[in-house]
PDB file of N, CA and C in Angstrom:
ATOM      1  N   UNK A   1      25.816  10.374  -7.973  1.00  0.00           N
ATOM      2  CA  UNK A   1      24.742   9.573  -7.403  1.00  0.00           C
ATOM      3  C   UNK A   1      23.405  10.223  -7.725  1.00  0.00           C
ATOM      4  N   UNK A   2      22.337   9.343  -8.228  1.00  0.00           N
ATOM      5  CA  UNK A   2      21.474   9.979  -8.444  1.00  0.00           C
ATOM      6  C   UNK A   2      20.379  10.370  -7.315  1.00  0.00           C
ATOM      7  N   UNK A   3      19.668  12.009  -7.460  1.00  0.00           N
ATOM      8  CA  UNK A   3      19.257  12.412  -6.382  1.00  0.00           C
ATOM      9  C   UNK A   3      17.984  12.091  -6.244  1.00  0.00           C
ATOM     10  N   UNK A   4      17.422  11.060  -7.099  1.00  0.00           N
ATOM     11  CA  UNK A   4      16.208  11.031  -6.291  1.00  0.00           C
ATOM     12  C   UNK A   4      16.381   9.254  -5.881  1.00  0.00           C
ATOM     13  N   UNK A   5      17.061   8.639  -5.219  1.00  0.00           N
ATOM     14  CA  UNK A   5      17.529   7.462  -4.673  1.00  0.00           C
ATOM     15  C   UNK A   5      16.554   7.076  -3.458  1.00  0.00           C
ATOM     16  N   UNK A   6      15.380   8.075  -2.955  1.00  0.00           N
ATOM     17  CA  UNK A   6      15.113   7.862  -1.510  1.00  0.00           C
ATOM     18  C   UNK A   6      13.652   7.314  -2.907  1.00  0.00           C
ATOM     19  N   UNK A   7      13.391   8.468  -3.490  1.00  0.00           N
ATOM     20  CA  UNK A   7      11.821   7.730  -4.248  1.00  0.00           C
ATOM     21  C   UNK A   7      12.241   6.476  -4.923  1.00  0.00           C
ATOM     22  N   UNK A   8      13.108   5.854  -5.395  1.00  0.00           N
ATOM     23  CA  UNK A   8      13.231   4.557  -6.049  1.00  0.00           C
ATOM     24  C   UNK A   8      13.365   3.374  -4.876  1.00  0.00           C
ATOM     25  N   UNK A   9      13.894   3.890  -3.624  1.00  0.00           N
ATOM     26  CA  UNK A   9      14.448   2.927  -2.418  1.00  0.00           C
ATOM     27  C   UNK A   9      12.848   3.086  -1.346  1.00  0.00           C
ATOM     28  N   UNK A  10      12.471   3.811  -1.604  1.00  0.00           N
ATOM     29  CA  UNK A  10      11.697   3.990  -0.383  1.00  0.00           C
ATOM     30  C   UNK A  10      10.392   2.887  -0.276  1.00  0.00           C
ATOM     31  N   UNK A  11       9.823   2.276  -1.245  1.00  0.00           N
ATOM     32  CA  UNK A  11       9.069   1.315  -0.848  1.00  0.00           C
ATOM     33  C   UNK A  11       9.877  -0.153  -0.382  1.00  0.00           C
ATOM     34  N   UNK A  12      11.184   0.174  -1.017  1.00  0.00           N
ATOM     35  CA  UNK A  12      12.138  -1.317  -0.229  1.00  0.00           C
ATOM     36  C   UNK A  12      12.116  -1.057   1.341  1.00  0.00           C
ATOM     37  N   UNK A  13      12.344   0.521   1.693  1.00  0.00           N
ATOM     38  CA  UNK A  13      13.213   0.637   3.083  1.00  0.00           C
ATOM     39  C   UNK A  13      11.829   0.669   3.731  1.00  0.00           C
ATOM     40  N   UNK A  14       9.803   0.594   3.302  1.00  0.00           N
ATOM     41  CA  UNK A  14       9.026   0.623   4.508  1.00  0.00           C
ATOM     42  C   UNK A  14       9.229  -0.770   4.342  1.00  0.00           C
ATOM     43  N   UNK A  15       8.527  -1.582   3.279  1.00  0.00           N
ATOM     44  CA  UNK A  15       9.184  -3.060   3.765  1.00  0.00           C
ATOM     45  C   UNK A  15      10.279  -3.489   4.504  1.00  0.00           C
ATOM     46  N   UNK A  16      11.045  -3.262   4.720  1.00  0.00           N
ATOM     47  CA  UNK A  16      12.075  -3.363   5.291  1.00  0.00           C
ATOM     48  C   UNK A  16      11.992  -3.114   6.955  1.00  0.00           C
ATOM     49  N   UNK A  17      11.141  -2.262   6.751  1.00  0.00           N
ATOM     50  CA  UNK A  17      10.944  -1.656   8.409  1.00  0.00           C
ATOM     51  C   UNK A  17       9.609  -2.331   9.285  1.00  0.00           C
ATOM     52  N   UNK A  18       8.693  -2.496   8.202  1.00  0.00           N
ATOM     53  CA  UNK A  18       7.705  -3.572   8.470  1.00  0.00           C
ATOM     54  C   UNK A  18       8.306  -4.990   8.613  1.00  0.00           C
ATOM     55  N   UNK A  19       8.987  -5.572   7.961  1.00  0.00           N
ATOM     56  CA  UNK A  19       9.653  -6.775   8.455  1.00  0.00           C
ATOM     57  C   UNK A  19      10.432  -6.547   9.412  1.00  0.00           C
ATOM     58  N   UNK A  20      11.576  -5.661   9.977  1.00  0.00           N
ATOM     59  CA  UNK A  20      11.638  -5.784  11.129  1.00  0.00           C
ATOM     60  C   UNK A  20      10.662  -5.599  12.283  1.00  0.00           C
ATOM     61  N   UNK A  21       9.538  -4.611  12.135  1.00  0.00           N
ATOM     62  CA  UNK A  21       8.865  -4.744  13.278  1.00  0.00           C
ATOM     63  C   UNK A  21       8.361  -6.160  13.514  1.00  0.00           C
ATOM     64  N   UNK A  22       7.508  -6.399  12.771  1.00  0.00           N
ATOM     65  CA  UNK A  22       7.164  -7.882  13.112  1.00  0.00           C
ATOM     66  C   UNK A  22       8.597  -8.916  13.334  1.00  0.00           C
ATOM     67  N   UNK A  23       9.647  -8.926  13.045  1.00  0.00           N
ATOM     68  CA  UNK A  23      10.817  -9.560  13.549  1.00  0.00           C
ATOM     69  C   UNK A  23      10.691  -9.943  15.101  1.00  0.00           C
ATOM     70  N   UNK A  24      11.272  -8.036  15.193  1.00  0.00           N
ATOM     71  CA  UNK A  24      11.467  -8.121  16.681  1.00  0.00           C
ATOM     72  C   UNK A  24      10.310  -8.120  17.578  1.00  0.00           C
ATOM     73  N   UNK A  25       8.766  -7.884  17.429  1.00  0.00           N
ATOM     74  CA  UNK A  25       7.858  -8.634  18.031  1.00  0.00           C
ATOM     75  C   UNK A  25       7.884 -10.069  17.843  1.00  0.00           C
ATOM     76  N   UNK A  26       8.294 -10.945  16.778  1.00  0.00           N
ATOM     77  CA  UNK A  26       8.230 -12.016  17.494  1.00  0.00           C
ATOM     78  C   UNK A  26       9.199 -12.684  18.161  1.00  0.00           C
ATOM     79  N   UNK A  27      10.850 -12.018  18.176  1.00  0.00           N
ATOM     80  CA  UNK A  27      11.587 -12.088  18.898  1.00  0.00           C
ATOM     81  C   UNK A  27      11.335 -11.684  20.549  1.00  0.00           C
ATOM     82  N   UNK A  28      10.655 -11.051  20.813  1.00  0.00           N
ATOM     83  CA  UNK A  28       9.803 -10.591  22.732  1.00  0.00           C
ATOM     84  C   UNK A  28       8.858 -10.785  22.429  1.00  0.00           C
ATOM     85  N   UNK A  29       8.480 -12.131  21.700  1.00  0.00           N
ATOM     86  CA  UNK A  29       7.241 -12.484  21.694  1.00  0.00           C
ATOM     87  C   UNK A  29       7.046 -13.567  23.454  1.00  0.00           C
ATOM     88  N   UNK A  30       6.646 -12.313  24.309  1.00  0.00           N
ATOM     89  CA  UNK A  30       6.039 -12.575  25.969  1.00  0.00           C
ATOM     90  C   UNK A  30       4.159 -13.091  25.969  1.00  0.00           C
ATOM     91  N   UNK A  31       4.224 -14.035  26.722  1.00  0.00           N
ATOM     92  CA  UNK A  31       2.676 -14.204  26.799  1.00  0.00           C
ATOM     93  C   UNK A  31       1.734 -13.197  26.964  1.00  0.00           C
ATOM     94  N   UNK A  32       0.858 -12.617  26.510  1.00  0.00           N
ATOM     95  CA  UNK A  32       0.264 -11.738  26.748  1.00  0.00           C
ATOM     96  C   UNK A  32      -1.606 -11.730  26.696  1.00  0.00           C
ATOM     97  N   UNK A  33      -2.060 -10.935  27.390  1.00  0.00           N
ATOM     98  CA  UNK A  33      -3.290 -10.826  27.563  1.00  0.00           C
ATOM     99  C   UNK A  33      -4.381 -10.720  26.283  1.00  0.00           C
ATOM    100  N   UNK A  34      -4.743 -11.084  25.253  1.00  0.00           N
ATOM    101  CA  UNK A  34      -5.274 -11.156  24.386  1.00  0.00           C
ATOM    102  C   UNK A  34      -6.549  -9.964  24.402  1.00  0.00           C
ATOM    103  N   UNK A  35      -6.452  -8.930  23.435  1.00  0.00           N
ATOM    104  CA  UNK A  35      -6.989  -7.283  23.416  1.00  0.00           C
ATOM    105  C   UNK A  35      -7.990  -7.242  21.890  1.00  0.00           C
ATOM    106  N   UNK A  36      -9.188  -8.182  22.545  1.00  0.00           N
ATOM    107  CA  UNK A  36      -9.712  -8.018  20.945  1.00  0.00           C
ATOM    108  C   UNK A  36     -10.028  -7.003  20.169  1.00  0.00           C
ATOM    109  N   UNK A  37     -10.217  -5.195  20.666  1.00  0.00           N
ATOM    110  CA  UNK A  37     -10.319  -4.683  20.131  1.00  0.00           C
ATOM    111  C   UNK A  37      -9.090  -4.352  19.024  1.00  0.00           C
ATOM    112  N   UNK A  38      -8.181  -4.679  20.050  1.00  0.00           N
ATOM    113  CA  UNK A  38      -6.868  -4.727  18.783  1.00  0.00           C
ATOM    114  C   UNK A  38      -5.983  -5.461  18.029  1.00  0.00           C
ATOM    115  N   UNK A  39      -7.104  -6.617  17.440  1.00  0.00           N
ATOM    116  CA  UNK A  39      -6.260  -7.687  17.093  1.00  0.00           C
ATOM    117  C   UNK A  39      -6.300  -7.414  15.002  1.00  0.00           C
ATOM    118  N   UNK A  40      -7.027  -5.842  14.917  1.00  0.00           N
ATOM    119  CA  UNK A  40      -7.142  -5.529  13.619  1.00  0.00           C
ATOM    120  C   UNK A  40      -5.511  -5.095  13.011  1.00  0.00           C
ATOM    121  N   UNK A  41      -4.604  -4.178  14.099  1.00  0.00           N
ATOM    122  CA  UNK A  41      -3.850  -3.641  14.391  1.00  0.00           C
ATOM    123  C   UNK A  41      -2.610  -3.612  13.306  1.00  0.00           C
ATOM    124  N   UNK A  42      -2.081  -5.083  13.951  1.00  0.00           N
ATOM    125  CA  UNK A  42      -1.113  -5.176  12.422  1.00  0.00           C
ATOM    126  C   UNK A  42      -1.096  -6.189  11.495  1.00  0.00           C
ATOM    127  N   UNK A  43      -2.703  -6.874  11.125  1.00  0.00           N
ATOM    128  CA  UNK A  43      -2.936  -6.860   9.921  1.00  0.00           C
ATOM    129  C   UNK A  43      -3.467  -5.342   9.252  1.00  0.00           C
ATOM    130  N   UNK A  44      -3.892  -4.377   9.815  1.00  0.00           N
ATOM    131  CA  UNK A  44      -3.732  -3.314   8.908  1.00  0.00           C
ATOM    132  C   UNK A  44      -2.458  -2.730   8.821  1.00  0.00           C
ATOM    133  N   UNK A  45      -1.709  -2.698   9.670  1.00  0.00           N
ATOM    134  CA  UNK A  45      -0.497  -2.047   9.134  1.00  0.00           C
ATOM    135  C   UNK A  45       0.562  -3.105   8.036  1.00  0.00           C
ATOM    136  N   UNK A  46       0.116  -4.522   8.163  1.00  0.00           N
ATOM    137  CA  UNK A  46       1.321  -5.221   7.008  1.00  0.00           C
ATOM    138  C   UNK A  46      -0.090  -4.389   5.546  1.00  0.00           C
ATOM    139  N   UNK A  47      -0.882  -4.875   5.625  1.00  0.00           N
ATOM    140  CA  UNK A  47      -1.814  -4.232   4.618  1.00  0.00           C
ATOM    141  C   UNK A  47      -1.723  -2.954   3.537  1.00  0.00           C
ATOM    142  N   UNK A  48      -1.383  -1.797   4.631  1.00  0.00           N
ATOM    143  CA  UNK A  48      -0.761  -0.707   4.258  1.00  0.00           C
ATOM    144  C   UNK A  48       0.699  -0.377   3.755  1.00  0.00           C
ATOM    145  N   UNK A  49       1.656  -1.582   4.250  1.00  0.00           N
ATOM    146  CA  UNK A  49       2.755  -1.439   3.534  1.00  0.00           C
ATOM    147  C   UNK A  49       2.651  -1.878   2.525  1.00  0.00           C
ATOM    148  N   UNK A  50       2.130  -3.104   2.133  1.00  0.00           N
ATOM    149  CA  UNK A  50       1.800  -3.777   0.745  1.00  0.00           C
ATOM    150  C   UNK A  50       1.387  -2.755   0.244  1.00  0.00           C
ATOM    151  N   UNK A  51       0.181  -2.360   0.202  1.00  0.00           N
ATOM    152  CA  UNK A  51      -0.432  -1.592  -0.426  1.00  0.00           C
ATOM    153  C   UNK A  51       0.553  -0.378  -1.078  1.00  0.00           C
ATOM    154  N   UNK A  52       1.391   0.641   0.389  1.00  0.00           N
ATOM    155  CA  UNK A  52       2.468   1.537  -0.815  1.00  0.00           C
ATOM    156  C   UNK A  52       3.678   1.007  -1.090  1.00  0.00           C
ATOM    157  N   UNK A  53       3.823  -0.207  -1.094  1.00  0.00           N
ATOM    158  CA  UNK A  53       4.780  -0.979  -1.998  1.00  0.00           C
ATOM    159  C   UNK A  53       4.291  -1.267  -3.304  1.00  0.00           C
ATOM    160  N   UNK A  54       3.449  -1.406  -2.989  1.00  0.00           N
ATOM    161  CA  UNK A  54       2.494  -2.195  -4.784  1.00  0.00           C
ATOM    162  C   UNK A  54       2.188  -0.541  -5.567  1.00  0.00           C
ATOM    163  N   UNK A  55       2.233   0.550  -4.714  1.00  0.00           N
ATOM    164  CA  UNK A  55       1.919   1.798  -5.380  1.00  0.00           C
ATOM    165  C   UNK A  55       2.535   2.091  -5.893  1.00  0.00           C
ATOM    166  N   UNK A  56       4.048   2.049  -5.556  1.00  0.00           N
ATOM    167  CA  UNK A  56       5.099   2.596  -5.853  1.00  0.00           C
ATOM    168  C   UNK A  56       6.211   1.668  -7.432  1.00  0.00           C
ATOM    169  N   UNK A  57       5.809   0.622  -6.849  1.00  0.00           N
ATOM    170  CA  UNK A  57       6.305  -0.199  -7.957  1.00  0.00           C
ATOM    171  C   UNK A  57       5.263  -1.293  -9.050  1.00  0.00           C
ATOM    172  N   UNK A  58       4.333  -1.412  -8.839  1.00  0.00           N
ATOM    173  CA  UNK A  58       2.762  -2.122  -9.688  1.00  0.00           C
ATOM    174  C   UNK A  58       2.878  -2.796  -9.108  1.00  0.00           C
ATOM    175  N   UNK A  59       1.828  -3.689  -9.951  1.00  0.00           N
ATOM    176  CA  UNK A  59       1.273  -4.710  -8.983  1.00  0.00           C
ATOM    177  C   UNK A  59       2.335  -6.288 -10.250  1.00  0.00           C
ATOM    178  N   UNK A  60       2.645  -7.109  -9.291  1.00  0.00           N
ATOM    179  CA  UNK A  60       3.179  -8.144  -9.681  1.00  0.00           C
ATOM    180  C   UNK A  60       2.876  -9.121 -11.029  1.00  0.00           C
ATOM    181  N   UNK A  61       3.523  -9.461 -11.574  1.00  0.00           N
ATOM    182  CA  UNK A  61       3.423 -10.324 -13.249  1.00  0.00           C
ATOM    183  C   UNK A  61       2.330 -11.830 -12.353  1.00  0.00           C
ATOM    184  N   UNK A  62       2.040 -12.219 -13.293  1.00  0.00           N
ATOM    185  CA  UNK A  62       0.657 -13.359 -13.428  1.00  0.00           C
ATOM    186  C   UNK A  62       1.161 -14.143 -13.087  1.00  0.00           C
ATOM    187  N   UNK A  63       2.456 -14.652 -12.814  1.00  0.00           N
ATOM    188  CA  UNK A  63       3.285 -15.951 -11.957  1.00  0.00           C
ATOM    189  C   UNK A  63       2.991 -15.729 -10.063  1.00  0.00           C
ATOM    190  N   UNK A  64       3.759 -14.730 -10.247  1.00  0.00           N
ATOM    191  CA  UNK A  64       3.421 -14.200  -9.106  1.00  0.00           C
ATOM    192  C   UNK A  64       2.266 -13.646  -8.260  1.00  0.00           C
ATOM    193  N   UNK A  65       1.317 -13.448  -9.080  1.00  0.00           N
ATOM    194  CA  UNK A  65       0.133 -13.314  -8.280  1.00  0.00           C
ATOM    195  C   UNK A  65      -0.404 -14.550  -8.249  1.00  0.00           C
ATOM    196  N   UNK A  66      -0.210 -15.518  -8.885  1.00  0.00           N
ATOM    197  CA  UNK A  66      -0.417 -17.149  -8.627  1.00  0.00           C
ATOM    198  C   UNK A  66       0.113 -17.344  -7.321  1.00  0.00           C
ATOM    199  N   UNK A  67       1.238 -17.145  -6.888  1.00  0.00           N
ATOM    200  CA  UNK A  67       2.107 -17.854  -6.145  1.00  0.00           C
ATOM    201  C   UNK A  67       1.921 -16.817  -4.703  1.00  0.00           C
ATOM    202  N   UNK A  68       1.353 -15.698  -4.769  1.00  0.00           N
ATOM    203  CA  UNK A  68       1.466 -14.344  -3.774  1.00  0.00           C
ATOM    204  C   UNK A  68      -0.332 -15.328  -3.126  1.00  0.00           C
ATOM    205  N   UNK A  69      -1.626 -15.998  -4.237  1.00  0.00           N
ATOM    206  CA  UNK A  69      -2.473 -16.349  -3.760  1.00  0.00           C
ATOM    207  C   UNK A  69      -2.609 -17.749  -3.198  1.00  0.00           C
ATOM    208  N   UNK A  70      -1.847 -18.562  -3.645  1.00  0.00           N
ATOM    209  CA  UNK A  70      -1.364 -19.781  -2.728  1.00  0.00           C
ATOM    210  C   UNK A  70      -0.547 -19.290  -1.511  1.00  0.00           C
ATOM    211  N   UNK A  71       0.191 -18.663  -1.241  1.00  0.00           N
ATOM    212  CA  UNK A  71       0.795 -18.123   0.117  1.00  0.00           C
ATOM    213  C   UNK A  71      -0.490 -17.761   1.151  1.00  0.00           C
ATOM    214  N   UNK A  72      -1.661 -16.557   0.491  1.00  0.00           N
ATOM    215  CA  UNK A  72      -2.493 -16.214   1.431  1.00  0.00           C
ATOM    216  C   UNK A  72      -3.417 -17.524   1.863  1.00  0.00           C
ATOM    217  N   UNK A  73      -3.748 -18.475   0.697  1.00  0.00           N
ATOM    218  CA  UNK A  73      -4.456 -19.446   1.148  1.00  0.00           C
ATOM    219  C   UNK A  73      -4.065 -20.092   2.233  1.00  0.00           C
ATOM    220  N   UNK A  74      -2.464 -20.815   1.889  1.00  0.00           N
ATOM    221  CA  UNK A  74      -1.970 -21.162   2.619  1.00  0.00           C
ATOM    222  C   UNK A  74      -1.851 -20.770   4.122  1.00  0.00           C
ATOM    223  N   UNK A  75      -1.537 -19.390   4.042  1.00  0.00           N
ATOM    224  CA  UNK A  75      -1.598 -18.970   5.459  1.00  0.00           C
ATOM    225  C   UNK A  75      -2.960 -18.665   6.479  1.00  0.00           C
ATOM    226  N   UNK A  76      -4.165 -18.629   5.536  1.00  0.00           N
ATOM    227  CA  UNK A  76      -5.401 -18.062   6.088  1.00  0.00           C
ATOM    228  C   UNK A  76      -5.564 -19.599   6.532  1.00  0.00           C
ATOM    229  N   UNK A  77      -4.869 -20.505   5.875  1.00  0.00           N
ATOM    230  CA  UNK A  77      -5.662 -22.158   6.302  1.00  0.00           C
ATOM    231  C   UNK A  77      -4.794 -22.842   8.008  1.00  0.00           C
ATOM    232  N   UNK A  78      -3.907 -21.777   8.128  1.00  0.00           N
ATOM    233  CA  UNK A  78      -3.178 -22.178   9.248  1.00  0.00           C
ATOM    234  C   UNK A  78      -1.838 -23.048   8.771  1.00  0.00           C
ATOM    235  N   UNK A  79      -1.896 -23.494   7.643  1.00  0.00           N
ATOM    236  CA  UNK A  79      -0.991 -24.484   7.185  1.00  0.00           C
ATOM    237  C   UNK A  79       0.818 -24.016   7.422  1.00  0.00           C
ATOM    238  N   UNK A  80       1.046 -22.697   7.356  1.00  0.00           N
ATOM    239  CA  UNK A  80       2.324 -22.570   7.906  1.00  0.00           C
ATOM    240  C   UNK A  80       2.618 -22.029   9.061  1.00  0.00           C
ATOM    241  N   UNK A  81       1.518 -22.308  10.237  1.00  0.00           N
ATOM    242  CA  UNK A  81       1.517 -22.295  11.563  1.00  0.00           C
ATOM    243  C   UNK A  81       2.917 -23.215  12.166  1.00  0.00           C
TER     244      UNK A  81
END
């Protein structure tokens, strides 16, 4: 087995861990008191995983950054609310 398996896996396994957090927050997703100082919170932390995901492996082919900028549109427009 090759020994460096954690540097080739390791930007899968923070994604991985970032999608579950946000999972299971919105699984106990409880009404809650709205904290504007911290509503930066985890859009910086999905931010930062992208970011050493994209470090670790580049940045995506020209299809895909087509399709990665219709998603953000999409989502900044509310449309998959």
């Amino acid at each position: 087995m090759d020994q460096h398996w954690l540097s080739k896996a390791g930007p899968y396994l923070i994604s991985l861990l970032v999608v579950g957090i946000v999972a299971l927050r919105l699984v106990r997703n409880t009404p809650r008191k709205v904290k504007p100082n911290r509503l930066f919170v985890m859009p910086l932390v999905l931010a930062v995983a992208t970011w050493l995901t994209l470090r670790q492996t580049g940045a995506p082919g020209g299809i895909w950054s087509v399709v990665d900028g219709a998603a953000i549109l999409a989502g900044s427009s509310g449309w998959l609310m």
